[in-house]
N, C-alpha and C. Protein backbone atom coordinates (compact mmCIF):
# COMPACT_ATOMS: atom_id res chain seq x y z
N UNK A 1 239.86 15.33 234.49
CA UNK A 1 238.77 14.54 235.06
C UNK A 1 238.01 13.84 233.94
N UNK A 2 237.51 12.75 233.98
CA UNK A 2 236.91 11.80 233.06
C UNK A 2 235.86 11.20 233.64
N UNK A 3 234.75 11.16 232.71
CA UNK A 3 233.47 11.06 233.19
C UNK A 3 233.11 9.88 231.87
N UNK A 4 231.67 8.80 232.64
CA UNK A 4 231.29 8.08 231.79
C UNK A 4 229.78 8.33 231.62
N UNK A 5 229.49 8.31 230.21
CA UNK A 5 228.25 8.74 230.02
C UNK A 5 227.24 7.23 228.87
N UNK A 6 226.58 6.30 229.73
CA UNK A 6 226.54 5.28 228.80
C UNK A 6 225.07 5.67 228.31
N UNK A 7 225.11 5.58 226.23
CA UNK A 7 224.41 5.70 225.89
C UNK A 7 223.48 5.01 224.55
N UNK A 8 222.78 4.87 223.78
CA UNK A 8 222.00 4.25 222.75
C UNK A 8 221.89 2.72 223.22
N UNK A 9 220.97 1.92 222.24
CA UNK A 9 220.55 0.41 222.76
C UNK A 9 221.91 -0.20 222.19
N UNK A 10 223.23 0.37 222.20
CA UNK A 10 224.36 -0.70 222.03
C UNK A 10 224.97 -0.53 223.09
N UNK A 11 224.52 0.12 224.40
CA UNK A 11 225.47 0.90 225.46
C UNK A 11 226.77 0.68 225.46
N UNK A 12 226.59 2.04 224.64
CA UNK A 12 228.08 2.40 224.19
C UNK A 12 228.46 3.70 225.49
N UNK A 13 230.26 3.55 225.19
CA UNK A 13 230.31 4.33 226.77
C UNK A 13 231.13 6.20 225.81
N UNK A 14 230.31 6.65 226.17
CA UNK A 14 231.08 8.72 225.71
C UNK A 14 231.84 8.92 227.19
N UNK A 15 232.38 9.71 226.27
CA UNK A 15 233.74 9.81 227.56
C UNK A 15 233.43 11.51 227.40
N UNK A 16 233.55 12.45 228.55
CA UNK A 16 233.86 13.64 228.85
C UNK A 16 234.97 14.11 229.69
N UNK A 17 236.08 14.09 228.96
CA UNK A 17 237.48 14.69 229.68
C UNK A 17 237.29 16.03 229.88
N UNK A 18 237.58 16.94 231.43
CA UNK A 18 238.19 17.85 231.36
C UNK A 18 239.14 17.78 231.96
N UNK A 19 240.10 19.56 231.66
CA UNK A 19 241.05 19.56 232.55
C UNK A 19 240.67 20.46 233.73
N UNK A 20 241.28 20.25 234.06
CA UNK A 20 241.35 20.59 236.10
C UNK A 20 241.61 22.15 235.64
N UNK A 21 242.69 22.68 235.22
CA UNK A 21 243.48 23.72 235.67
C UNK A 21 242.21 24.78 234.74
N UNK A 22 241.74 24.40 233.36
CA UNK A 22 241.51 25.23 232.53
C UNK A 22 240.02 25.12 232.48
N UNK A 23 239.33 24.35 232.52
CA UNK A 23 238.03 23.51 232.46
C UNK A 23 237.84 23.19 230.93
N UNK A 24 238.58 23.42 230.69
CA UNK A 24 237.83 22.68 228.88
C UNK A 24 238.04 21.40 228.77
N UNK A 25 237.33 21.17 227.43
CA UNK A 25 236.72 19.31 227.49
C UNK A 25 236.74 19.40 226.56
N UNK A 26 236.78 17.42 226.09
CA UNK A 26 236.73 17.24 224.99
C UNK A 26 235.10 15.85 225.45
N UNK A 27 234.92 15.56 224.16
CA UNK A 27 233.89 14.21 224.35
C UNK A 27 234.21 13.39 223.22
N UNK A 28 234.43 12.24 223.67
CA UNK A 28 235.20 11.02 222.89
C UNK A 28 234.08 10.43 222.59
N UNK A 29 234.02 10.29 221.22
CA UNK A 29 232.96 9.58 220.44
C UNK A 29 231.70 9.67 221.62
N UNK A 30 230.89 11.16 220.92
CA UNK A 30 229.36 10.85 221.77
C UNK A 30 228.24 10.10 220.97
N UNK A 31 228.04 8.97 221.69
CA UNK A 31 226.93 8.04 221.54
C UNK A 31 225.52 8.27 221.42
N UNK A 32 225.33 9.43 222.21
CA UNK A 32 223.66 10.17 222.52
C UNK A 32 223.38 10.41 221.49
N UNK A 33 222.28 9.32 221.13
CA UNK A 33 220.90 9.15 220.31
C UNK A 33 220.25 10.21 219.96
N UNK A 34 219.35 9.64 221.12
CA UNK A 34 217.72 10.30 221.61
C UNK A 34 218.12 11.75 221.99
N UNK A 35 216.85 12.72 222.15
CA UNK A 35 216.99 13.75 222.10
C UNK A 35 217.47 13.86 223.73
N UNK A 36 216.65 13.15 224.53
CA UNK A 36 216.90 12.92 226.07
C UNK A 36 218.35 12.70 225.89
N UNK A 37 218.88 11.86 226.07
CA UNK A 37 220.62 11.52 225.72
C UNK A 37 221.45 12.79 225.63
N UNK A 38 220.91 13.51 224.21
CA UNK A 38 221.33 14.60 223.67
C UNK A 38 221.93 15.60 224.95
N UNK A 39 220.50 15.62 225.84
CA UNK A 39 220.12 16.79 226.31
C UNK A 39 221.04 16.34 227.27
N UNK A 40 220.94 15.37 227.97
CA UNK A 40 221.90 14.87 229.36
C UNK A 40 223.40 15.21 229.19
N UNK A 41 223.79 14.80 228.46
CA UNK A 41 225.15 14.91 227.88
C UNK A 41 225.54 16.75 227.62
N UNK A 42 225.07 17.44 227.35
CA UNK A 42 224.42 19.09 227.15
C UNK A 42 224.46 19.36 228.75
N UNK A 43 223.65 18.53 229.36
CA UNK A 43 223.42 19.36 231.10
C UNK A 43 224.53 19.17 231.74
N UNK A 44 225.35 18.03 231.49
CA UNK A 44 226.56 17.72 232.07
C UNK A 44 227.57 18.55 231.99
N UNK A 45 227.88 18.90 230.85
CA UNK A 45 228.58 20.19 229.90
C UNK A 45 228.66 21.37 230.77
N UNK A 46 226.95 21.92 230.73
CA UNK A 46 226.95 22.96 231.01
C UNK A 46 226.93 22.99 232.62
N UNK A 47 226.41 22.16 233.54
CA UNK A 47 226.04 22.28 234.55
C UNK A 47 227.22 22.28 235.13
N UNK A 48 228.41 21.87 234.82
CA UNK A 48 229.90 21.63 235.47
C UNK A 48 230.75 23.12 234.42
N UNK A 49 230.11 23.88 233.87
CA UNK A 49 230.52 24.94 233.29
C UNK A 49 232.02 24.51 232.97
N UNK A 50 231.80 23.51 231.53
CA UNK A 50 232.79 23.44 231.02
C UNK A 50 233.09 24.03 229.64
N UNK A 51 234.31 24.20 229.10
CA UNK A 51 234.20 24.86 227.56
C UNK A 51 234.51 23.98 226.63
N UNK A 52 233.69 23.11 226.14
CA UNK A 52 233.77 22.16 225.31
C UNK A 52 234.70 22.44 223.68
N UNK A 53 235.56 22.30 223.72
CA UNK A 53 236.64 22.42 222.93
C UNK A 53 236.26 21.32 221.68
N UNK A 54 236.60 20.25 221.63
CA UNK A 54 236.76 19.15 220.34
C UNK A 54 235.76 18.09 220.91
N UNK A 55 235.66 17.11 219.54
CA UNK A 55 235.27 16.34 219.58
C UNK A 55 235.97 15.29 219.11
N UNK A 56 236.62 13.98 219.45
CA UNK A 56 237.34 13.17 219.39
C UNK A 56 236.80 12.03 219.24
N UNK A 57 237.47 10.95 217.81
CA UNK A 57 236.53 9.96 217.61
C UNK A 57 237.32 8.82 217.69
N UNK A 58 237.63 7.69 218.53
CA UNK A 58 238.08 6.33 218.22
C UNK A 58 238.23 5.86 217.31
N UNK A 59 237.22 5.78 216.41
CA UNK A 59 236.30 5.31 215.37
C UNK A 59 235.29 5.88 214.97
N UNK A 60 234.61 5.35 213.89
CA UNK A 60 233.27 6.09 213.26
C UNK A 60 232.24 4.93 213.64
N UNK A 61 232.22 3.66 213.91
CA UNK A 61 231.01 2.79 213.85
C UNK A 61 229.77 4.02 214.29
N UNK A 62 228.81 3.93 213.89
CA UNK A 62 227.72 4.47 214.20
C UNK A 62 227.05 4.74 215.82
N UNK A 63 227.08 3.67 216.29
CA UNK A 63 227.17 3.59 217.63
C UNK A 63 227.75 4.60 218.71
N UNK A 64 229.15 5.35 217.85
CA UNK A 64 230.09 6.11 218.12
C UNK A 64 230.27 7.42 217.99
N UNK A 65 228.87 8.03 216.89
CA UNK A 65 229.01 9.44 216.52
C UNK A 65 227.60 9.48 216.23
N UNK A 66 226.52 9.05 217.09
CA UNK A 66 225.48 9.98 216.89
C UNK A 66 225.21 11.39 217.03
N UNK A 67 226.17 11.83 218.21
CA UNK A 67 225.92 12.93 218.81
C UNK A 67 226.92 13.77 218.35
N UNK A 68 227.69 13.47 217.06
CA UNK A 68 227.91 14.97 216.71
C UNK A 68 227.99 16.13 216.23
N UNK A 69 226.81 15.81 215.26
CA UNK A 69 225.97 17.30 214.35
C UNK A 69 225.11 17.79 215.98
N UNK A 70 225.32 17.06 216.43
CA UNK A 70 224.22 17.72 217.84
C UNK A 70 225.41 18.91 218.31
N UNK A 71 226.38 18.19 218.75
CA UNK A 71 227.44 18.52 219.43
C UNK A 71 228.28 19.98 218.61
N UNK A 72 228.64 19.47 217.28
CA UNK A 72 229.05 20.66 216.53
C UNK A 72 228.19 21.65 216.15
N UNK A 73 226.81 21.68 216.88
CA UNK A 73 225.71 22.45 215.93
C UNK A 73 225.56 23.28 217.44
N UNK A 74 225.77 22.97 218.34
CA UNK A 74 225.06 23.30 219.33
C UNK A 74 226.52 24.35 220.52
N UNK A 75 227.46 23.93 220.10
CA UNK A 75 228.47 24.19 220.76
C UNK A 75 230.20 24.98 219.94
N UNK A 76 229.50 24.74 218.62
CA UNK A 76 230.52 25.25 217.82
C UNK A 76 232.09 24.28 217.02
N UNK A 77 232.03 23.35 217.74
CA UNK A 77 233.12 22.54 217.80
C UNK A 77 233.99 22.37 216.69
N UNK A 78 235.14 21.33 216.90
CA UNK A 78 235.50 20.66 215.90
C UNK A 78 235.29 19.47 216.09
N UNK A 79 235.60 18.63 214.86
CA UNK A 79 235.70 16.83 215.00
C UNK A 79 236.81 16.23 214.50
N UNK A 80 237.55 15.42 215.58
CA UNK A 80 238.73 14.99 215.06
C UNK A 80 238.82 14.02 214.59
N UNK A 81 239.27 13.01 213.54
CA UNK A 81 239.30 11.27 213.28
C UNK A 81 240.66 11.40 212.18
N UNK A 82 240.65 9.74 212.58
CA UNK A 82 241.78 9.38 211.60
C UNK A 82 241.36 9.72 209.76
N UNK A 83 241.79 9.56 209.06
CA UNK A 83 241.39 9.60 208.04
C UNK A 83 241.06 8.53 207.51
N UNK A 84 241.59 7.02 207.85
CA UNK A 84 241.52 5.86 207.64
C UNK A 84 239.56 5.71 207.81
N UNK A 85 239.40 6.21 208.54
CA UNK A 85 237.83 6.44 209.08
C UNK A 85 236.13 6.96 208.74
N UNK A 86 237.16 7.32 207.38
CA UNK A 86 236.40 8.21 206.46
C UNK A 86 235.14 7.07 205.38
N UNK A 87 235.91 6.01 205.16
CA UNK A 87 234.65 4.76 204.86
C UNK A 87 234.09 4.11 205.10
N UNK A 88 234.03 4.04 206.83
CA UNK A 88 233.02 4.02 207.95
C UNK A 88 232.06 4.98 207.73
N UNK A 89 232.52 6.00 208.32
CA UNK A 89 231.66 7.40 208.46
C UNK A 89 230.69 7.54 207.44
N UNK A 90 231.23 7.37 205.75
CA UNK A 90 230.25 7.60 204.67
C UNK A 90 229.46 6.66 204.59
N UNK A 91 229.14 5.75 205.57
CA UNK A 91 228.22 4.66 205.33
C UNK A 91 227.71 4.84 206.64
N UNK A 92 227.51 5.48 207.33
CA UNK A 92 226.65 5.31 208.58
C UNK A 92 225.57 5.69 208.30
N UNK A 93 225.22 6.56 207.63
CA UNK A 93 223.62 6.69 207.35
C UNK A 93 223.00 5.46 206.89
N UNK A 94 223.52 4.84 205.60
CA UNK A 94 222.48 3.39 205.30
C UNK A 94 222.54 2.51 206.69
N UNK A 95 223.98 2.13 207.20
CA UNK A 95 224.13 1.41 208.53
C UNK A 95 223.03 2.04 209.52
N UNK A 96 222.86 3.11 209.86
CA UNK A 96 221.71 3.24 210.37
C UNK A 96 220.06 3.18 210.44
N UNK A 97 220.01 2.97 208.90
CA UNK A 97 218.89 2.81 208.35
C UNK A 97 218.66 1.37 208.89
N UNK A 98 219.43 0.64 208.28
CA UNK A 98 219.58 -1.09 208.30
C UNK A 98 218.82 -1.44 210.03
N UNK A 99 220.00 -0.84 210.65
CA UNK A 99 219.86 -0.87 212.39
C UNK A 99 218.10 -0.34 212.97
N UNK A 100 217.97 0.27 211.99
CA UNK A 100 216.50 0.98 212.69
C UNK A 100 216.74 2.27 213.47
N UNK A 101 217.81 2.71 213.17
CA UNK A 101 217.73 4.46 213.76
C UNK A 101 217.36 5.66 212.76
N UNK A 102 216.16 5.78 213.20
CA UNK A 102 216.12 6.61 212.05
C UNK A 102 216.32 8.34 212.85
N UNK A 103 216.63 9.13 212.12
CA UNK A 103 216.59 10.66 212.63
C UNK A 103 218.50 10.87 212.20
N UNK A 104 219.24 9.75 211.60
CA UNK A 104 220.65 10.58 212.33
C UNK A 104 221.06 11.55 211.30
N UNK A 105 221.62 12.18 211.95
CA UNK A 105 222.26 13.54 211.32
C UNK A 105 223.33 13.76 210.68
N UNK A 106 223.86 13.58 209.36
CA UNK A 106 225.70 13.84 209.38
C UNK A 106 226.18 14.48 209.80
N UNK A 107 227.37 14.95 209.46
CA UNK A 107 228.36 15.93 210.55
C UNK A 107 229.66 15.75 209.07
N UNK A 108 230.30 16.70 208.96
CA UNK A 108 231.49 16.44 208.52
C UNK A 108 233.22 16.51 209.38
N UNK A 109 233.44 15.76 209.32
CA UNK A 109 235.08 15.89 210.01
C UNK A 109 235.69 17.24 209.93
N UNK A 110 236.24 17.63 210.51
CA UNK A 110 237.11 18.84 210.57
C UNK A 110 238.86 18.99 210.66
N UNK A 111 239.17 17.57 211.28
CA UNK A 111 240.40 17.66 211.43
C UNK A 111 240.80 16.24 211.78
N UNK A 112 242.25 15.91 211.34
CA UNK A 112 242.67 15.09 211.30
C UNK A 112 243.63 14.19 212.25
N UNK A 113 243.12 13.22 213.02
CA UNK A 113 243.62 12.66 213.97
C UNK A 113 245.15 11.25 213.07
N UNK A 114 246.10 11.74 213.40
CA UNK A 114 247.64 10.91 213.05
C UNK A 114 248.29 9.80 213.96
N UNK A 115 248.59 8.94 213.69
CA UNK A 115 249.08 8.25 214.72
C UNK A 115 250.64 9.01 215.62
N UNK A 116 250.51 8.90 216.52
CA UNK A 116 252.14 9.77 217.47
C UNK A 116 251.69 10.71 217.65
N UNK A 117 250.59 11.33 217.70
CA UNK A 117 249.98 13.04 217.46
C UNK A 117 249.61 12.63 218.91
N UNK A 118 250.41 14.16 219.66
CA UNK A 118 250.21 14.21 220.99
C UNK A 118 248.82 15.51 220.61
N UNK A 119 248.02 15.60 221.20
CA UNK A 119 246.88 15.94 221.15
C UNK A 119 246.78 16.58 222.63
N UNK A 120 246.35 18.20 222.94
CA UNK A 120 246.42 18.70 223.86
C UNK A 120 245.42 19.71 224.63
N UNK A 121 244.94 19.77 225.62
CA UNK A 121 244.02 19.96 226.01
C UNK A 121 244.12 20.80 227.89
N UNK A 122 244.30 22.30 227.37
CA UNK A 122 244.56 23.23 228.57
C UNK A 122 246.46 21.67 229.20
N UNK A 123 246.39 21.63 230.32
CA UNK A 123 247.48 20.79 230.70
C UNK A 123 247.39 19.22 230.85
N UNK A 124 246.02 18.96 230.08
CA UNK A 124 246.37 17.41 229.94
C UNK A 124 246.33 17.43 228.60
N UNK A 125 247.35 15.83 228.09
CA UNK A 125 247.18 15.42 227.08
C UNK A 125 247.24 14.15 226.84
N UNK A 126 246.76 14.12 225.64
CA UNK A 126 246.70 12.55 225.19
C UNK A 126 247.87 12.31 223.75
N UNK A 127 248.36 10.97 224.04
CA UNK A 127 249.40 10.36 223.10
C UNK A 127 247.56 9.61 221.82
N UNK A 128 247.94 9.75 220.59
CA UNK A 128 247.27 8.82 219.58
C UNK A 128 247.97 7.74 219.36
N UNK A 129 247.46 6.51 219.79
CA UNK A 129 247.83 5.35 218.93
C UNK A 129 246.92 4.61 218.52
N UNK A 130 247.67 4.48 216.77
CA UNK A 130 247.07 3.88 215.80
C UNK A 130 246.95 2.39 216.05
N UNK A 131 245.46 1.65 216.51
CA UNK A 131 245.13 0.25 216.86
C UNK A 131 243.94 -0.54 215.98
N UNK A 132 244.13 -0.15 214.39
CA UNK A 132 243.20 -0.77 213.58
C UNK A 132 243.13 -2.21 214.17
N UNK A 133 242.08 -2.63 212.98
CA UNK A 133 241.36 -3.82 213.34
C UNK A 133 239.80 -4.15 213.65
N UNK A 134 239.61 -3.53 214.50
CA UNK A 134 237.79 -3.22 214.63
C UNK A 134 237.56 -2.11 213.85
N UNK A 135 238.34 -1.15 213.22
CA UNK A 135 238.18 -0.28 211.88
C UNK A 135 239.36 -0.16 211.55
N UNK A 136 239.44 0.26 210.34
CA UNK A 136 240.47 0.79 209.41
C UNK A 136 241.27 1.83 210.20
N UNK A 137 240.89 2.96 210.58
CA UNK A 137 240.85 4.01 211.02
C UNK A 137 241.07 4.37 212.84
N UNK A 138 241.08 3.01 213.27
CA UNK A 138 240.70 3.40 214.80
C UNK A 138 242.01 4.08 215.75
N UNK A 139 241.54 4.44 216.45
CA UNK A 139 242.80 5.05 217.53
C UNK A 139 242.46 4.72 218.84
N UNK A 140 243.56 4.96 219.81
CA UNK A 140 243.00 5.21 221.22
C UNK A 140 243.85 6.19 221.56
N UNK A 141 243.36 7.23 222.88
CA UNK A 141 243.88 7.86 223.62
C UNK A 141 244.79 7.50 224.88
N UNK A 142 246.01 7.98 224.92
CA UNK A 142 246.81 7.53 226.28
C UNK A 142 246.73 8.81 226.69
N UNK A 143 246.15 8.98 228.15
CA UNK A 143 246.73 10.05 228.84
C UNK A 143 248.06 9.41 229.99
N UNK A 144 248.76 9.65 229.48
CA UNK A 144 250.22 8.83 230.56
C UNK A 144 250.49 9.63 232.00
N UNK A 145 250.01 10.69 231.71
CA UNK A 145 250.14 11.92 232.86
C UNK A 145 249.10 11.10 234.15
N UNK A 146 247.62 10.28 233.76
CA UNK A 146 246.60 10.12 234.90
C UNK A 146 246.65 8.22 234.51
N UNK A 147 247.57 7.66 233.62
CA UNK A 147 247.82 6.36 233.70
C UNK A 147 246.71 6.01 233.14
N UNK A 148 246.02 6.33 232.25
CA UNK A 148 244.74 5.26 231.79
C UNK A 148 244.60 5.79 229.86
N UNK A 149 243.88 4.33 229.28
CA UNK A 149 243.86 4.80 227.81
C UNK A 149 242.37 5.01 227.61
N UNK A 150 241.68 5.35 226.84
CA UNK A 150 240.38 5.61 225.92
C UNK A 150 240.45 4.67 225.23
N UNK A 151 240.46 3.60 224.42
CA UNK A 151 240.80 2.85 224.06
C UNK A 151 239.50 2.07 222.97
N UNK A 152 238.24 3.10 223.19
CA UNK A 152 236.95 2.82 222.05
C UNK A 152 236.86 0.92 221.73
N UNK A 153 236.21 0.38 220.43
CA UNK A 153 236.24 -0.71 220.60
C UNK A 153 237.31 -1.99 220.49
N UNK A 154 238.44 -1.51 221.17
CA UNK A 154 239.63 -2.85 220.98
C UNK A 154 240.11 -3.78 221.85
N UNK A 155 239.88 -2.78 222.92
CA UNK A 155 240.14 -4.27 224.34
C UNK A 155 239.00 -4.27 225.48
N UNK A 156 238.32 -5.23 225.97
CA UNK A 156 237.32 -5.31 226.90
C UNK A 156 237.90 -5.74 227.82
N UNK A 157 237.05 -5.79 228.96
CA UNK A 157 236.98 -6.33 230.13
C UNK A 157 236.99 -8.23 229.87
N UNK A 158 237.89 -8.96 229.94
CA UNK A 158 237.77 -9.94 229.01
C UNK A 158 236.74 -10.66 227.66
N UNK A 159 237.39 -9.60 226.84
CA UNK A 159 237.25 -9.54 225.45
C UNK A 159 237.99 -8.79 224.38
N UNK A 160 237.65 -8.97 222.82
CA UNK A 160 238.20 -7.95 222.51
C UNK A 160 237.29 -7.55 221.90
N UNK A 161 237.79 -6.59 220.51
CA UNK A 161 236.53 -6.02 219.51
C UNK A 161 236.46 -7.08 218.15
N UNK A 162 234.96 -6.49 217.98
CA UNK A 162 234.57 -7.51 217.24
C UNK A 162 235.08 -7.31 215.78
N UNK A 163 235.22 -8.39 214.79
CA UNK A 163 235.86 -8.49 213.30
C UNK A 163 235.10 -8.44 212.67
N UNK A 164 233.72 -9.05 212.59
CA UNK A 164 232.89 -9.33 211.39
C UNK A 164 232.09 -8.41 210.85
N UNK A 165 232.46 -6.91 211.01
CA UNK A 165 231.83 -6.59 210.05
C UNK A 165 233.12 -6.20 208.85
N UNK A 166 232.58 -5.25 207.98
CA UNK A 166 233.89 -4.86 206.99
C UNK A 166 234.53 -3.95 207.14
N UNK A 167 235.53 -4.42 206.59
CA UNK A 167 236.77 -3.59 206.85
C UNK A 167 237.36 -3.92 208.52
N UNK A 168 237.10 -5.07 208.88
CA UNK A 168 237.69 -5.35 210.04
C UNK A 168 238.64 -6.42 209.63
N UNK A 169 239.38 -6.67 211.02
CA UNK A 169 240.68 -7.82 210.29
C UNK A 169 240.91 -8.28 212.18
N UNK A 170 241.06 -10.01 212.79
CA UNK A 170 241.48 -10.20 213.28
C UNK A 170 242.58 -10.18 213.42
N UNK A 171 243.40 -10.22 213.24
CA UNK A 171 244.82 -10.55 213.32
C UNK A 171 245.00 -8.89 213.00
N UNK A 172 245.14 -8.76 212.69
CA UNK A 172 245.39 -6.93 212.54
C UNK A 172 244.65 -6.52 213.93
N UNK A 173 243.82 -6.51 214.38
CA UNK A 173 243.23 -6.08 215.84
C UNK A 173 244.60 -6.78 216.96
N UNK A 174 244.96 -8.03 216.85
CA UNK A 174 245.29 -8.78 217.94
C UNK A 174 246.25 -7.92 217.81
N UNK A 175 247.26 -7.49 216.53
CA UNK A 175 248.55 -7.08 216.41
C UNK A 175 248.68 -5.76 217.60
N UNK A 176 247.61 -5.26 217.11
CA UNK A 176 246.98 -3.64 217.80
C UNK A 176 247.22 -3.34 219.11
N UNK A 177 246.52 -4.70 219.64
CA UNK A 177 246.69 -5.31 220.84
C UNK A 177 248.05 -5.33 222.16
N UNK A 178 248.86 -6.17 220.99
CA UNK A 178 250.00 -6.60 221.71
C UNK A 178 250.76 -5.59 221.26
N UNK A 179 250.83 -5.04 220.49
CA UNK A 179 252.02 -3.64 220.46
C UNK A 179 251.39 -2.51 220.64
N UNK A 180 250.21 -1.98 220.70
CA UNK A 180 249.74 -0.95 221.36
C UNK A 180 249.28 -0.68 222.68
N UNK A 181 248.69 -1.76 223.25
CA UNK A 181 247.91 -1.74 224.62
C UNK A 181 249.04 -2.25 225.45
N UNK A 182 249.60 -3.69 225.32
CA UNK A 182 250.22 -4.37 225.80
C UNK A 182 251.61 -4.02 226.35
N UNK A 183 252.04 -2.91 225.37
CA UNK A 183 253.59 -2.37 225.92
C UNK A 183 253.13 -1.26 226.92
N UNK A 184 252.19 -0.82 227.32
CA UNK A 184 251.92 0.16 228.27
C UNK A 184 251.87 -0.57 229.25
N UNK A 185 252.16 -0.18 230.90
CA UNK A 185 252.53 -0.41 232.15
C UNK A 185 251.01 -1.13 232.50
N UNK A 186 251.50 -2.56 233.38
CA UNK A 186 250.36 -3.40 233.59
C UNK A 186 249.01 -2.04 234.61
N UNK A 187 249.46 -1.43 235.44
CA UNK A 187 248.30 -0.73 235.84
C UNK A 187 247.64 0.29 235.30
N UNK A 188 247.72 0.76 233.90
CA UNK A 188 246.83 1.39 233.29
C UNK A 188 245.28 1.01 233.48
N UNK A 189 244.61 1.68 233.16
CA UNK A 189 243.07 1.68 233.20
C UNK A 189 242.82 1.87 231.60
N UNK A 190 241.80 0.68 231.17
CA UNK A 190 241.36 0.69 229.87
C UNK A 190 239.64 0.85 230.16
N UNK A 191 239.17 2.05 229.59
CA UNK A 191 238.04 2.72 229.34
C UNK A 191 237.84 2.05 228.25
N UNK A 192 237.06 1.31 228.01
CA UNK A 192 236.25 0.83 226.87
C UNK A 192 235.46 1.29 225.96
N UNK A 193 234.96 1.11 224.79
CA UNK A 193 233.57 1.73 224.00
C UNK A 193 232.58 0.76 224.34
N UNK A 194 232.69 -0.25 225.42
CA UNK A 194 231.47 -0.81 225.75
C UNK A 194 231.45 -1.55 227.18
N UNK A 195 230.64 -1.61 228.08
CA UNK A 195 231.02 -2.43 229.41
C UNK A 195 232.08 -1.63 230.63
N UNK A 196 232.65 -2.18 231.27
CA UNK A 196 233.27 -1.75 232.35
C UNK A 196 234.47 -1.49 231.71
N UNK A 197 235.24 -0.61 232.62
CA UNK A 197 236.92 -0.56 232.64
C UNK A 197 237.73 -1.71 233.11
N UNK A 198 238.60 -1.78 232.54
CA UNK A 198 239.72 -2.95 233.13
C UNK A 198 240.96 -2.28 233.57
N UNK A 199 242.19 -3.34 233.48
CA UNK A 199 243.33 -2.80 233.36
C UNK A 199 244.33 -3.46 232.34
N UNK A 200 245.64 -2.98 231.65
CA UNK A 200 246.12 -3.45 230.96
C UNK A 200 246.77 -4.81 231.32
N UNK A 201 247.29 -5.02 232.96
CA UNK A 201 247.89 -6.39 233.41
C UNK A 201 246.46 -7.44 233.48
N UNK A 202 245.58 -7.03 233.79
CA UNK A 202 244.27 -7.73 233.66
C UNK A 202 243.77 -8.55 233.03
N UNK A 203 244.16 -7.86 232.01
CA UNK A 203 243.91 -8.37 230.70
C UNK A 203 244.61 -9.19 229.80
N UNK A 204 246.02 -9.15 230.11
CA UNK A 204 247.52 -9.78 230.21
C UNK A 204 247.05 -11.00 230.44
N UNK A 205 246.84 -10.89 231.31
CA UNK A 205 246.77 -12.68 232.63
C UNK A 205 245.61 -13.23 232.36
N UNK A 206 244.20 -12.46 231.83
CA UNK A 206 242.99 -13.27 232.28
C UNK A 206 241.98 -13.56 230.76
N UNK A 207 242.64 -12.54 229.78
CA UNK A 207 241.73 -12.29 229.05
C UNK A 207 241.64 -13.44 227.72
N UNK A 208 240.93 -13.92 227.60
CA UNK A 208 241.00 -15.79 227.07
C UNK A 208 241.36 -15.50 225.43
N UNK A 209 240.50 -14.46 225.14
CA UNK A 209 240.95 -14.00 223.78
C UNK A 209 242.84 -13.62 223.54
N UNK A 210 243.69 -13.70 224.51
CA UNK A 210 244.54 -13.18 224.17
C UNK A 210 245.85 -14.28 225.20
C-alpha cells in the first residue's frame, strides 16, 4: 500500500509504502520540515501500526531528506542512497541556509542503494533504476508486482526535472527518461517528487518536454 504525504514550501511528495502481508514500511525521501510535518508523518506510522523498516532516498536535494535524522533518531532506521548522492547530501546544510531553513539536522547514510538492486520489503519489492540527471546520484523505484514507479524528481505530470542547478545535465536526464521510464509498460503510474501522478503512456503522447 502507498500513501502520499505532501510536505515543506516546495510541496514535495514522501511516499509511505507498506506491505500488506507483513506491515512494514519504508518512506521514500521524507520531506517533513516542521515539527508539525514531523509529527504527522510519525502519527501515520504509528496510527496504521506499521514497522518502519528503511528509509529510501531518490535523491538528496534538500527538499528530499529533511526528515531523516527525525526518522532515524526516532525509529531506529536505516538510510539508503546511491552513492553518486553523496555531493548533494554534503551540501545541504549551506543549501539550506541559502533557502532560509534553518533548524536542519544531518543524518548520515547507512547503506548503499546500486542500480539493478532489487530491494525488498516483507513480499513487495522494488527494482532500482539508475535515472541521473536531476542528480548525479538519482534512482527510482519500480514496484512491477502493483505496476507503478517512485520515480522522485525526473518525470512530471507534463514535465520533467529541473537541470539548473549543479551537477545536473539535460540530456543525461532526457537519456534517463527514454531508457528508464519509457521502456516500462504505457500503464504504469509515475509518483512524482512533486505535483500529481501520471502515467508512463501519458507522458509518451502528451508530455511537450519529450
Amino acid at each position: 500500500m502507498l500513501n502520499v504525504l505532501t510536505f515543506n514550501a516546495f510541496q514535495e511528495n514522501t511516499y509511505l509504502v507498506a506491505d500488506n502481508a507483513t506491515n512494514d514500511a519504508v518512506v521514500i525521501d521524507p520531506g517533513c520540515y516542521t515539527q508539525a510535518e514531523k509529527e504527522a508523518l510519525a502519527a501515520e506510522i504509528d496510527n496504521r501500526g506499521l514497522n518502519l523498516r528503511h528509509i529510501l532516498l531518490t535523491h538528496a536535494h534538500l527538499d528530499h531528506v529533511f526528515g531523516c535524522a527525525f526518522l532515524k533518531r526516532n525509529y531506529g532506521v536505516d538510510v539508503w542512497m546511491h552513492p553518486l548522492e553523496q555531493v548533494i547530501l554534503d551540501n545541504v546544510a549551506n543549501r539550506a541556509e541559502v533557502y532560509g531553513f534553518g533548524g536542519y539536522e544531518p543524518f548520515e547514510v547507512t547503506n548503499e542503494l546500486m542500480e539493478g538492486q532489487l530491494f525488498t520489503l516483507g513480499n513487495t519489492m522494488f527494482e532500482v533504476r539508475f535515472v541521473p540527471g536531476h542528480a548525479p546520484g538519482h534512482v527510482a523505484f519500480v514496484n512491477h508486482a502493483e505496476r507503478y514507479v517512485v520515480g522522485g524528481d525526473v518525470l512530471f505530470r507534463g514535465g520533467v526535472g529541473r537541470t539548473d542547478f549543479p551537477y545536473c545535465d539535460h540530456n543525461t536526464l532526457i537519456n534517463s527518461i527514454e531508457t528508464q521510464f519509457f521502456t516500462l509498460p504505457d500503464d504504469y503510474i509515475v509518483w512524482p517528487g512533486h505535483g500529481p501522478k501520471t502515467t508512463i503512456g501519458a507522458e509518451k503522447t502528451t508530455n511537450p518536454y519529450l
